[in-house]
Protein backbone atom coordinates (compact mmCIF):
# COMPACT_ATOMS: atom_id res chain seq x y z
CA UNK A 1 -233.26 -32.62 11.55
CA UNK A 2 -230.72 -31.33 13.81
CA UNK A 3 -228.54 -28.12 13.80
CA UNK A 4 -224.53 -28.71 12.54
CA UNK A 5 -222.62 -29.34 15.44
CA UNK A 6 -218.31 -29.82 14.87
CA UNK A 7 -216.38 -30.64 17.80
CA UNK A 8 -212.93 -28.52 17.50
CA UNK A 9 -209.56 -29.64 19.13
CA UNK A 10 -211.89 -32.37 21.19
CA UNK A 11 -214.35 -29.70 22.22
CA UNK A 12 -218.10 -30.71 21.23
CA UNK A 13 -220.68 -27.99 21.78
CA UNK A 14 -223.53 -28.54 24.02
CA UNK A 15 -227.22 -27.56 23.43
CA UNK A 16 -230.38 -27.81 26.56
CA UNK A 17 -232.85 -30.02 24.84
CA UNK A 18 -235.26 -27.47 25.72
CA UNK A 19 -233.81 -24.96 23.26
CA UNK A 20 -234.12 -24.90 19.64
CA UNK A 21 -231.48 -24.72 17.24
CA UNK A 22 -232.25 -24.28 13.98
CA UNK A 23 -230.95 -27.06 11.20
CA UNK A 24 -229.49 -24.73 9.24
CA UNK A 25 -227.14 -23.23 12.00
CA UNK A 26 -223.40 -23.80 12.77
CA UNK A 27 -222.09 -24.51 16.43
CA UNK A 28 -217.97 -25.52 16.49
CA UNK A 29 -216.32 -26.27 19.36
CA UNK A 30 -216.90 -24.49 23.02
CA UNK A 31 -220.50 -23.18 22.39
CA UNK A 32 -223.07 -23.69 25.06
CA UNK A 33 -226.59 -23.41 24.59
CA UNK A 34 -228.88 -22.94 27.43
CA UNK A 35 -232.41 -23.24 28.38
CA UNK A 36 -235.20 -22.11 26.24
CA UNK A 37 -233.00 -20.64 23.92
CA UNK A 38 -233.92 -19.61 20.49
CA UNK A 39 -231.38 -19.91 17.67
CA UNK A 40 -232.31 -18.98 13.70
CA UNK A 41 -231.38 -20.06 10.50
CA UNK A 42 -228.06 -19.60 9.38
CA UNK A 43 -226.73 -18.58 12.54
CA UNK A 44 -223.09 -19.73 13.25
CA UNK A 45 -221.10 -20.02 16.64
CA UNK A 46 -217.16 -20.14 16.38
CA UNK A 47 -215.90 -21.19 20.02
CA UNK A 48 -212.71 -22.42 18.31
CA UNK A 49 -211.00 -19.80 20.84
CA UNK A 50 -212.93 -20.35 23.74
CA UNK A 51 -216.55 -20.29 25.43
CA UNK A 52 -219.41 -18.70 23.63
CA UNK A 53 -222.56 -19.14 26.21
CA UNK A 54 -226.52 -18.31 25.59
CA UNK A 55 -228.02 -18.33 28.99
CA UNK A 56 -231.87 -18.89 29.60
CA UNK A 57 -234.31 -17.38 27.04
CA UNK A 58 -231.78 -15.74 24.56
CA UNK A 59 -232.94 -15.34 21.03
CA UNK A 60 -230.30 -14.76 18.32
CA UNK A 61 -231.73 -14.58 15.03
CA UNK A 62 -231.28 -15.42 11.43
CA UNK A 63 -227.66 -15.05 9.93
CA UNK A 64 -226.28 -13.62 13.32
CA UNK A 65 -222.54 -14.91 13.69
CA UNK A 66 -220.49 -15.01 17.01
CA UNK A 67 -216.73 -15.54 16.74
CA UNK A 68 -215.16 -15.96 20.21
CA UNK A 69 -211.97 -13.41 20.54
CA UNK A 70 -209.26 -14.77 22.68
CA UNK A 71 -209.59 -11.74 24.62
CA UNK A 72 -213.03 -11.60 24.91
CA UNK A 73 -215.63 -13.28 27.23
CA UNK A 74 -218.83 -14.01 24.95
CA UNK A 75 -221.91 -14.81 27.28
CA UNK A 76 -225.91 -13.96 26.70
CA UNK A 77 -228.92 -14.37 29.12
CA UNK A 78 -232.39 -12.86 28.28
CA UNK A 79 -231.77 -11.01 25.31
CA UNK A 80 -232.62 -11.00 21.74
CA UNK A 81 -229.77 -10.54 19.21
CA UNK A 82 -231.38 -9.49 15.77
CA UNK A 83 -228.77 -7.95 13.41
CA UNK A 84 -225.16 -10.12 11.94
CA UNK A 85 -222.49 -9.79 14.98
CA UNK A 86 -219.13 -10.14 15.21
């Protein structure tokens, strides 16, 4: 079963086939996952304002939710993200 992946404004989110995305999880739009990434149920990516980006060996947990600000740039490597985020 594969994660839910929405393309937004022609944008389609990208995932390493070395990483795994959980079914349950949302990606929209400009999300990029990377390498041996590690993504839990229920976790959602909004890049419906630009680039969201987990680098090599992030691990974002269950429920965790990242909604790209315009103003913002959103980018991981190496690090574990455990609690809900905004």
């Amino acid at each position: 079963m594969k994660p839910q992946v929405y393309d937004f404004e022609g944008v389609v989110p990208v995932i390493d086939p070395s990483a795994y995305v959980h079914p349950s999880a949302v990606l929209i739009g400009d999300v990029w996952i990377g390498a041996g990434c590690y993504v839990g149920a229920g976790a959602v990516f909004r890049g419906d304002f630009g680039r969201i980006e987990l680098h090599e060996d992030a691990n974002v947990q269950t429920t965790v939710w990242f909604i790209r600000c315009p103003i913002l740039t959103v980018s991981w490597s190496d690090a574990a993200i455990w609690v809900t985020a905004l």
